[in-house]
Protein backbone atom coordinates (compact mmCIF):
# COMPACT_ATOMS: atom_id res chain seq x y z
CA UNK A 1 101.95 116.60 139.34
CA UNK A 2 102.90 112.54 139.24
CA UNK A 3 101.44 110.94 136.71
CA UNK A 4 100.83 107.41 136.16
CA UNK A 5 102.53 106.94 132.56
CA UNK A 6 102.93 104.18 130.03
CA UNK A 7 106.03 104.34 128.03
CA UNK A 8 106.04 102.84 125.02
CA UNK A 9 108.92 101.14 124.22
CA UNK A 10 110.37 99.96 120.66
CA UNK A 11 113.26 98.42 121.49
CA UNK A 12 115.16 101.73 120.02
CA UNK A 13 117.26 104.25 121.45
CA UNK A 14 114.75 107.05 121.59
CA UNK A 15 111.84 105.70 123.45
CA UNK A 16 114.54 104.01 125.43
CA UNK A 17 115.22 108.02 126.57
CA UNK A 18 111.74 108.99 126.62
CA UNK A 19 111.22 106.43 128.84
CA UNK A 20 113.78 107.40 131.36
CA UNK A 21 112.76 110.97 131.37
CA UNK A 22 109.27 110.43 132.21
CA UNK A 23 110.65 108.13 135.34
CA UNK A 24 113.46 111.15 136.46
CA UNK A 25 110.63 113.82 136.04
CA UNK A 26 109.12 111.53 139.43
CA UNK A 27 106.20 110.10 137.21
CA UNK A 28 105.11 106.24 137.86
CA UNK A 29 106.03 104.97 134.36
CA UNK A 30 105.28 101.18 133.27
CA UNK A 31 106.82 100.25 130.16
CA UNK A 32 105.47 98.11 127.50
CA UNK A 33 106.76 96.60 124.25
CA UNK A 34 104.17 95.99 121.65
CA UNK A 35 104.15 92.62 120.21
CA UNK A 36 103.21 93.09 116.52
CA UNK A 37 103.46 90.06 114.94
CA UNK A 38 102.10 86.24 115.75
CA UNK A 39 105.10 85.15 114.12
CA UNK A 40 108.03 87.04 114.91
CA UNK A 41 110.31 85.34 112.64
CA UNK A 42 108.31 86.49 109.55
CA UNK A 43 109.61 90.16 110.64
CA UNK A 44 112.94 91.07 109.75
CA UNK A 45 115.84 90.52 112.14
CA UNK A 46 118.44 93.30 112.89
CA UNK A 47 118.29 96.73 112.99
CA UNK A 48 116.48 97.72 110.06
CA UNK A 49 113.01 97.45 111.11
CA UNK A 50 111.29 99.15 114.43
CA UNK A 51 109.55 95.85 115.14
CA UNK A 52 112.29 93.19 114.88
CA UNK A 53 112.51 90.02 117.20
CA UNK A 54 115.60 91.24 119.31
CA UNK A 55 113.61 94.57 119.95
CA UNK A 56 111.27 93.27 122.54
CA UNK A 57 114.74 91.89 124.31
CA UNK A 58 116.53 95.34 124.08
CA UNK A 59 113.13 97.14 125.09
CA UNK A 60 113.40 94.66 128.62
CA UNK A 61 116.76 95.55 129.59
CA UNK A 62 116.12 99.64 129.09
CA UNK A 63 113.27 99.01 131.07
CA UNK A 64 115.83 97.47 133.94
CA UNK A 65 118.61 99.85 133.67
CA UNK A 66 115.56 102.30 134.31
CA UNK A 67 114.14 100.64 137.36
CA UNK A 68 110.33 100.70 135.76
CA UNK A 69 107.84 97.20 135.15
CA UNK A 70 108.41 95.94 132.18
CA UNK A 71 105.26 94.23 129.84
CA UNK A 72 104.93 93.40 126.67
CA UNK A 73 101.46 93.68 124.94
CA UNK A 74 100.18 91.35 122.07
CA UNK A 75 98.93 93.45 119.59
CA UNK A 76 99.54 90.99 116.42
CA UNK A 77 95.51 91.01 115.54
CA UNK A 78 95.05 94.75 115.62
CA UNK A 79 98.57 94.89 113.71
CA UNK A 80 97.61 92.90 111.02
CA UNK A 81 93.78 94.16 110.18
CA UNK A 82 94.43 97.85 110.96
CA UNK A 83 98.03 98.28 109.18
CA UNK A 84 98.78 95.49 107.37
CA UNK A 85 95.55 94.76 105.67
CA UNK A 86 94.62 98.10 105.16
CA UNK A 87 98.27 98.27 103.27
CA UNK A 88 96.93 95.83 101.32
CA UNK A 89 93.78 96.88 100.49
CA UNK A 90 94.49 100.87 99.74
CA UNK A 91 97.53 99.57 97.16
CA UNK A 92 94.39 97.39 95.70
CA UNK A 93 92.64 100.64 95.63
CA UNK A 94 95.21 102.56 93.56
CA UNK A 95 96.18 104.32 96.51
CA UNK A 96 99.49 104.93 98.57
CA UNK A 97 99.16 104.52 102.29
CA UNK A 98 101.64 105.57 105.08
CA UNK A 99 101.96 102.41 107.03
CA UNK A 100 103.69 104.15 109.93
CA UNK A 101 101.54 107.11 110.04
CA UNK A 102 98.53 104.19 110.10
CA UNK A 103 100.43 102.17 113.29
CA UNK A 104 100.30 105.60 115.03
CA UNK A 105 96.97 106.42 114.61
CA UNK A 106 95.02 103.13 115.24
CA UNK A 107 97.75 100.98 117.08
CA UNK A 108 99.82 103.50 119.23
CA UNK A 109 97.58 106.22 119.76
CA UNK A 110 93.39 104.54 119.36
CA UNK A 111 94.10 100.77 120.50
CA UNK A 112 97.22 100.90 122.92
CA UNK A 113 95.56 104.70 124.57
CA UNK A 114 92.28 102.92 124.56
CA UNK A 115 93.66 100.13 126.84
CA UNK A 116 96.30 102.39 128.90
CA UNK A 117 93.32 104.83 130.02
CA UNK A 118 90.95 102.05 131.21
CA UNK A 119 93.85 100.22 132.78
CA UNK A 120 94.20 104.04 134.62
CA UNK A 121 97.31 105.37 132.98
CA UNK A 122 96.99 109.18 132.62
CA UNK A 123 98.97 109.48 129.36
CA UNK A 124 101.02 107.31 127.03
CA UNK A 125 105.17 108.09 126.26
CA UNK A 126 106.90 107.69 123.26
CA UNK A 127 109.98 108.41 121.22
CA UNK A 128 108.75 110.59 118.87
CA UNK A 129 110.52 113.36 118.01
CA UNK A 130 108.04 116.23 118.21
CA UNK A 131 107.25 119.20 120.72
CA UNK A 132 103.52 119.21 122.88
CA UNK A 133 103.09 123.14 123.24
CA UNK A 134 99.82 124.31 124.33
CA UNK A 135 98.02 121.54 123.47
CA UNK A 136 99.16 121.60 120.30
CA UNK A 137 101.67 119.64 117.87
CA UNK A 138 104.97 121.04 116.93
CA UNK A 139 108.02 120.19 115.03
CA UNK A 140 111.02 118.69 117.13
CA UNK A 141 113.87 121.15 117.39
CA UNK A 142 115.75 118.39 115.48
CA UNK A 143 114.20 119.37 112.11
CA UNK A 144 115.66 116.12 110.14
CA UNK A 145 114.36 114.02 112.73
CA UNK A 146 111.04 115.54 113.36
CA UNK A 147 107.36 113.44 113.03
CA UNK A 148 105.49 115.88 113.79
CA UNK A 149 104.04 114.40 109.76
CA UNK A 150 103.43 111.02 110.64
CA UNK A 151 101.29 112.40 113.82
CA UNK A 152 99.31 114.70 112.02
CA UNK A 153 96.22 112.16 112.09
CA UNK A 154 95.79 112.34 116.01
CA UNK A 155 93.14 113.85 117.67
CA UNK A 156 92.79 116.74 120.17
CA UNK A 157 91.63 114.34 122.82
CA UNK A 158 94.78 111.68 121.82
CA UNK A 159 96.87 114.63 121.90
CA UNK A 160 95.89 115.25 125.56
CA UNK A 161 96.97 111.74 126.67
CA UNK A 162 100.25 111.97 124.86
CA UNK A 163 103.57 112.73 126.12
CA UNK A 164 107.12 113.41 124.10
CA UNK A 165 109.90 114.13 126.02
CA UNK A 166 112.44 114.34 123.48
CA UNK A 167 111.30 116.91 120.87
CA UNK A 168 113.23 119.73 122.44
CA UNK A 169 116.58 117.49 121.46
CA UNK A 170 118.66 116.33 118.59
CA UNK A 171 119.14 112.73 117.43
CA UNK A 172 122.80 113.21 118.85
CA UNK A 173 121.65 114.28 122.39
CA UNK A 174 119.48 111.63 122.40
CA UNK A 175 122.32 109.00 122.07
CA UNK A 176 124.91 110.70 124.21
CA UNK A 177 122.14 110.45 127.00
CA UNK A 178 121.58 107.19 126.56
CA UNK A 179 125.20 106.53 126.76
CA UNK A 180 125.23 108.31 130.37
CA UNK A 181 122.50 105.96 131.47
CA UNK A 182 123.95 102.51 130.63
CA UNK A 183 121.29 101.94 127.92
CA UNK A 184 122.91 99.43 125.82
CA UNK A 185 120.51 100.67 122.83
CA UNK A 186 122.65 104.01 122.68
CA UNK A 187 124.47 103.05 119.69
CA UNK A 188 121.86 100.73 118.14
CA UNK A 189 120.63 102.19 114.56
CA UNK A 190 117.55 103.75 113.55
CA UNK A 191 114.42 101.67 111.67
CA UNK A 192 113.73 101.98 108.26
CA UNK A 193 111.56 101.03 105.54
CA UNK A 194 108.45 98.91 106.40
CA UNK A 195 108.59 96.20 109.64
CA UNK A 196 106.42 93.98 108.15
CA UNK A 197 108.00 93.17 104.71
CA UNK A 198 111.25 91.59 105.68
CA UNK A 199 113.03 91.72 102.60
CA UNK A 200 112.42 94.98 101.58
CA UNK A 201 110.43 94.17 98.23
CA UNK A 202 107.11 96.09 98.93
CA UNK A 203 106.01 95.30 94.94
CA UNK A 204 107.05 91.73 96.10
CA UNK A 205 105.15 91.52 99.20
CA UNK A 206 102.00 92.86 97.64
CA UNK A 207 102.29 90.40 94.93
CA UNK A 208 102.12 87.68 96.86
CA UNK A 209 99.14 89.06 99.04
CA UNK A 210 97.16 90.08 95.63
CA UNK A 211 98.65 88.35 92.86
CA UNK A 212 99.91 88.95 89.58
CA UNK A 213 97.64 90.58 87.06
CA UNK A 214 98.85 91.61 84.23
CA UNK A 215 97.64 94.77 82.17
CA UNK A 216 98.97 97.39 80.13
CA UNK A 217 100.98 100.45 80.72
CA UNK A 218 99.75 103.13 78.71
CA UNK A 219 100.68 106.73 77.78
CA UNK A 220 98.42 110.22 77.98
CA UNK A 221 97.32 109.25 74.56
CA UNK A 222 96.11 105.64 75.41
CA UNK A 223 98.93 104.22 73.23
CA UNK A 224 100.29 101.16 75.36
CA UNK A 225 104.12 101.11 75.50
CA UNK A 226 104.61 98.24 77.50
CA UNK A 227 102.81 96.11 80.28
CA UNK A 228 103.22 95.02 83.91
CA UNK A 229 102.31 92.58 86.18
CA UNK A 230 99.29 94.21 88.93
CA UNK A 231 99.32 97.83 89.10
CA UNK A 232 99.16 97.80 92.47
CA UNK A 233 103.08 97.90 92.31
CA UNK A 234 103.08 101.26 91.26
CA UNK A 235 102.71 104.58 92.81
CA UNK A 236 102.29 107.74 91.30
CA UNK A 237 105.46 109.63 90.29
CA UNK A 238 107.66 105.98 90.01
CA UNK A 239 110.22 106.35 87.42
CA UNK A 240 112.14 102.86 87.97
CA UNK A 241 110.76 99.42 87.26
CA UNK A 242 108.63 100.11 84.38
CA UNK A 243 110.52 98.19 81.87
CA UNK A 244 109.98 100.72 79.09
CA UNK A 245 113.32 99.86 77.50
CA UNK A 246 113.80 102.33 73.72
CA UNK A 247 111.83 105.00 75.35
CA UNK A 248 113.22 108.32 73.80
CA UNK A 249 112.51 110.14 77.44
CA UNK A 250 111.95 109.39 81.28
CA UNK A 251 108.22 108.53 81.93
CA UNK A 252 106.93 108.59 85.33
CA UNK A 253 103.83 107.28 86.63
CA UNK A 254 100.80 109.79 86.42
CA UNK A 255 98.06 107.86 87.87
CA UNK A 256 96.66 103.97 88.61
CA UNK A 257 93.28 102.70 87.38
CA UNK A 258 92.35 99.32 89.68
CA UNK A 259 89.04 98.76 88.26
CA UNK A 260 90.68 98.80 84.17
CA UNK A 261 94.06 97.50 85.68
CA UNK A 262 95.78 100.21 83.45
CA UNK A 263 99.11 102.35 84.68
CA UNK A 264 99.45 105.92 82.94
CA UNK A 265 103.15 107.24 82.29
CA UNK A 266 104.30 110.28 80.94
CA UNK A 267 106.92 113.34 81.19
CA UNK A 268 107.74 114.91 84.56
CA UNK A 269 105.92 117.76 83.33
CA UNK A 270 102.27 116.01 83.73
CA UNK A 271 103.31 115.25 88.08
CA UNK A 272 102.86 118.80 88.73
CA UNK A 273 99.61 119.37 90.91
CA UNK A 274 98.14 122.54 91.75
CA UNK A 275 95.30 121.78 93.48
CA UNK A 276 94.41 118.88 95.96
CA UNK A 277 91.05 117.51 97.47
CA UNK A 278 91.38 115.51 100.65
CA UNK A 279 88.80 113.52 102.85
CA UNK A 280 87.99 112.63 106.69
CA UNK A 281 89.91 115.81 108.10
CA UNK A 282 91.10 116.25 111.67
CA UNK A 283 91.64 119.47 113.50
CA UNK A 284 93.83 118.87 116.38
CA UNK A 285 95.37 122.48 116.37
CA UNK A 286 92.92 124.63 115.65
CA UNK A 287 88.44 124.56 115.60
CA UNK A 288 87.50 122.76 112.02
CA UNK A 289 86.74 125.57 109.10
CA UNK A 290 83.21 125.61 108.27
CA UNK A 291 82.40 124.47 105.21
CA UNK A 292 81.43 127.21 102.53
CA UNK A 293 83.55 129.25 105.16
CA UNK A 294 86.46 131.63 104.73
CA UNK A 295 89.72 129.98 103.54
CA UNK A 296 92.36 129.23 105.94
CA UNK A 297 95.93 130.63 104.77
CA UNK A 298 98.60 127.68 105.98
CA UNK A 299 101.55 125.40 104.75
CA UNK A 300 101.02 121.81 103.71
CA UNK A 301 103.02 118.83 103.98
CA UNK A 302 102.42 115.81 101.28
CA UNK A 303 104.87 113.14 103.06
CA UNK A 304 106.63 112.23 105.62
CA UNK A 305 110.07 114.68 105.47
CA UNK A 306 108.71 115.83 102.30
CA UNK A 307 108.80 119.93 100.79
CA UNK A 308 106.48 122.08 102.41
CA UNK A 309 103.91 124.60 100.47
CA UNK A 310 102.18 127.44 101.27
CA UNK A 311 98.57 126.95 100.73
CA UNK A 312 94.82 127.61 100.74
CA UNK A 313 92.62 125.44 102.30
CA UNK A 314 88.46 125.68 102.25
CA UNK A 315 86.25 122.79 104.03
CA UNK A 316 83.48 121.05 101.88
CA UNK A 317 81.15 118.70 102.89
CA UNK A 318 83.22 116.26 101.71
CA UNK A 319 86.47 117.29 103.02
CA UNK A 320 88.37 120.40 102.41
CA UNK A 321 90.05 121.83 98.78
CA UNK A 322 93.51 122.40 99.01
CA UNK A 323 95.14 125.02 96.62
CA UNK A 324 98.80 124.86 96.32
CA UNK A 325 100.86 128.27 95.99
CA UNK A 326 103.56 126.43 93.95
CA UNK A 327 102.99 123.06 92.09
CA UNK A 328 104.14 120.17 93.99
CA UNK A 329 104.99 116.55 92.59
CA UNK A 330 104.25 112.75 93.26
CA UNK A 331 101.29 113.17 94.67
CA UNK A 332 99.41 110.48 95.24
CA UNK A 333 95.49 109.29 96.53
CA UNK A 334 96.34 107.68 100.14
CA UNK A 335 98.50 110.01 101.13
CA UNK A 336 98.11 112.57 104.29
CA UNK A 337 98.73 116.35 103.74
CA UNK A 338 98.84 118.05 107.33
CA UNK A 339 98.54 120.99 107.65
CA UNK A 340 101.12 124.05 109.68
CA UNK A 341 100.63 127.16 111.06
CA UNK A 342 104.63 128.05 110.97
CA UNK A 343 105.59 124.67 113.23
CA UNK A 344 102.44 123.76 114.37
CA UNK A 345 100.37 121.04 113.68
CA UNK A 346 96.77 122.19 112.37
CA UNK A 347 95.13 119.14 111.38
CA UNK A 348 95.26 116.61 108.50
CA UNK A 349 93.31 114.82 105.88
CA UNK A 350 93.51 112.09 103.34
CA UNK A 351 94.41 112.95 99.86
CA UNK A 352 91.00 111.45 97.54
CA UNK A 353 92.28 113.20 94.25
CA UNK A 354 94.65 116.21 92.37
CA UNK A 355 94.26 118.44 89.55
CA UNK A 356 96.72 119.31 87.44
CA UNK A 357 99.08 123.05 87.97
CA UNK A 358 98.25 125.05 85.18
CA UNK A 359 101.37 124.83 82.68
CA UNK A 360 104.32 126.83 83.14
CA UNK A 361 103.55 130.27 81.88
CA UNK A 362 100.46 129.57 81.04
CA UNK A 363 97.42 131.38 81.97
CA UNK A 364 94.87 128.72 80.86
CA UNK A 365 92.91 126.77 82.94
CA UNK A 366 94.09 123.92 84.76
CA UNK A 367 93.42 120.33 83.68
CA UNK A 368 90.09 117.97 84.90
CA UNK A 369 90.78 116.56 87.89
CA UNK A 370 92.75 112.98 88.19
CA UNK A 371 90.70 110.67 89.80
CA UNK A 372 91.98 109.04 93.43
C-alpha cells in the first residue's frame, strides 16, 4: 500500500537513509527539516549537535539526491517552551530531564504528527534506530545504537503514525548505504550532547538562565562541607565539580532540595535504590495494569543506553511502584524508566521519587523514601 509519508530529516546520515527507503519502498515521501531555533547561530556549528546551522543545508541536498520535496518547518516556538524551558524549569525543580527524549515526544512525535496528519500525511519517518513489530516498540538489531529508550514516552496512537526503516540495521550498514546512494552525509558524524547549549557547559547554560544562588553542600548528617553556587547544577549521583577538596573519601550527590537550596553528598553506598515510584505512565505495548491490580513481572531501563533490571511493577492511582530485583544507581527525579518485555517496549513513566536498597546483607528494612 503507497503511503503518503513525511520524512523527517536532521541533516544526519540516518534519516538521510530512512528517508530514501521510504521513497524505494514506492511511498510518496516529502521531506522536512525542522527549524529549531530563531537564531541559528546561538546553536552550535559542526557536527556535534543534531540541530546545527549546516544541517538544514545537508538535509536539502539528501532530499535531492533522493528525488523527494524538500521543506523546512519553523518549529523555534514549540522548541523553546516545550524542550528548552521545560529543561529549565525541571533542573529548577531538582529534577533531571531527558531533553532528547522531551524533543521526541512533544516536537517530533505530538507537534510535527499533529501537523503532518492534518496536512494528510499517513505516517511520519525518521532515523531512529528501533524496530515497529506488531504495533509495538522494539530494540534496533544494532543494540549500541538502539532508542528504543528515548521513545518509550510515545503513545499507541503515535506509534501507529510512525515509521523506522532502519532498526533492522547496524550503524555501519547505514553508512555504507548511504555511500551507494551519493548521500554526501555518509561519512558525516553522529550528534552528541545537548543542541541547544553550544558550548557544552550545561551547569553554565543553566546558570545563566537561573542564576547563581549560592547554598550549602551538606552531608547525611547535616554537617556542611562546602558550598556551591545554585543546586540546580547538580544531579544526583555527580561525583566531579563539588569542590570538596581534603575530603578523606569520594562523595557523590544523593539528592537536591530547591525549595532549602541544599545539595546532599555522601559514599557510593547511599546511590543504591531499590525501589522507584514514577508518575503520568504510558502503555504503548501492552493494556495499562489496574491499579491495586496484579504486578506485572518486566525489565526496566533508567536512561538512555543505561543497565537494564529485572523488575516489579504495580499501578497506583498516582502512577505505578517500581521494585528493583537488584539495586541500581544515579537515579534521579526527571528521569524516564521504560519498561521491556524481553525487547519490547511496554510503556514508560516519569521517575517522582526512590527509596533506598536495603544494605548489603542486610535484612532490615529499607530506608524512608527520598523525596523527587
Amino acid at each position: 500500500m503507497t503511503l503518503r509519508v513525511l520524512a523527517a530529516m536532521s541533516g544526519g546520515v540516518d534519516s538521510a537513509v530512512a528517508a530514501a527507503r521510504a521513497a524505494e519502498a514506492g511511498h510518496d515521501v516529502t521531506g522536512v527539516h525542522l527549524a529549531l531555533s530563531k537564531n541559528p547561530q546561538s546553536y552550535r556549528t559542526g557536527a556535534r549537535g543534531c540541530c546545527t546551522v549546516e544541517d538544514s543545508r545537508d538535509a536539502r541536498r539528501a532530499a535531492d539526491v533522493i528525488g523527494i520535496p524538500f521543506y523546512v518547518w519553523d518549529m523555534a516556538e514549540e522548541f523553546d517552551r516545550e524542550v528548552v524551558q521545560d529543561f529549565v524549569a525541571s533542573y529548577a525543580a531538582g529534577s533531571t530531564p531527558n531533553p532528547c527524549l522531551r524533543c521526541n515526544e512533544k516536537i517530533k512525535f505530538e507537534a510535527v504528527l499533529d501537523r503532518a496528519v492534518a496536512l494528510g500525511f499517513d505516517a511520519v519517518c525518521t532515523g531512529h534506530h528501533v524496530r515497529l513489530v506488531d504495533g509495538r516498540l522494539v530494540r534496533s538489531v544494532d543494540e549500541a545504537k538502539d532508542q528504543s529508550y528515548v521513545l518509550g514516552v510515545l503513545t499507541r496512537e503515535q506509534i501507529g503514525h510512525a515509521m523506522f526503516p532502519l532498526g533492522d540495521c547496524t550503524k555501519e550498514e547505514v553508512r555504507e548505504e548511504a555511500a551507494r546512494r551519493g548521500l554526501a552525509v555518509a561519512d558525516k558524524p553522529d550528534s552528541h550532547d545537548i543542541c541547544f547549549i553550544a558550548d557544552g557547559d550545561t551547569a553554565g547554560f543553566l546558570n545563566r538562565r537561573l542564576g547563581s544562588r549560592p547554598g550549602p553542600i551538606k552531608d547525611e548528617s547535616g554537617e556542611v562541607l562546602g558550598t556551591h553556587d545554585g543546586a540546580h547544577a547538580y544531579t544526583i549521583g555527580q561525583r566531579k565539580g563539588l569542590n570538596l577538596g581534603g575530603a578523606p573519601d569520594r562523595r557523590y550527590v544523593l539528592s537536591i532540595e530547591p525549595v532549602e537550596n541544599t545539595v546532599t553528598v555522601g559514599p557510593r553506598e547511599a546511590l543504591r535504590v531499590g525501589g522507584i515510584s514514577a508518575v503520568r505512565p504510558v502503555w504503548s505495548g501492552r493494556e495499562a495494569p489496574a491499579p491495586g491490580g496484579a504486578p506485572l513481572a518486566c525489565r526496566v531501563q533508567l536512561r538512555a543506553h543505561g543497565e537494564v533490571h529485572g523488575c516489579t511493577v504495580r499501578a497506583t492511582g498516582e502512577g505505578v511502584e517500581i521494585s528493583l530485583d537488584s539495586p541500581a544507581t544515579g537515579v534521579a527525579p526527571g528521569q524516564t524508566a521504560v519498561f521491556y518485555d524481553g525487547d519490547a517496549v511496554l510503556g514508560s513513566a516519569t521517575i517522582s521519587g526512590t527509596r533506598a536498597a536495603e544494605p548489603a546483607g542486610s535484612a532490615e528494612p529499607a530506608a524512608a523514601p527520598r523525596a523527587g
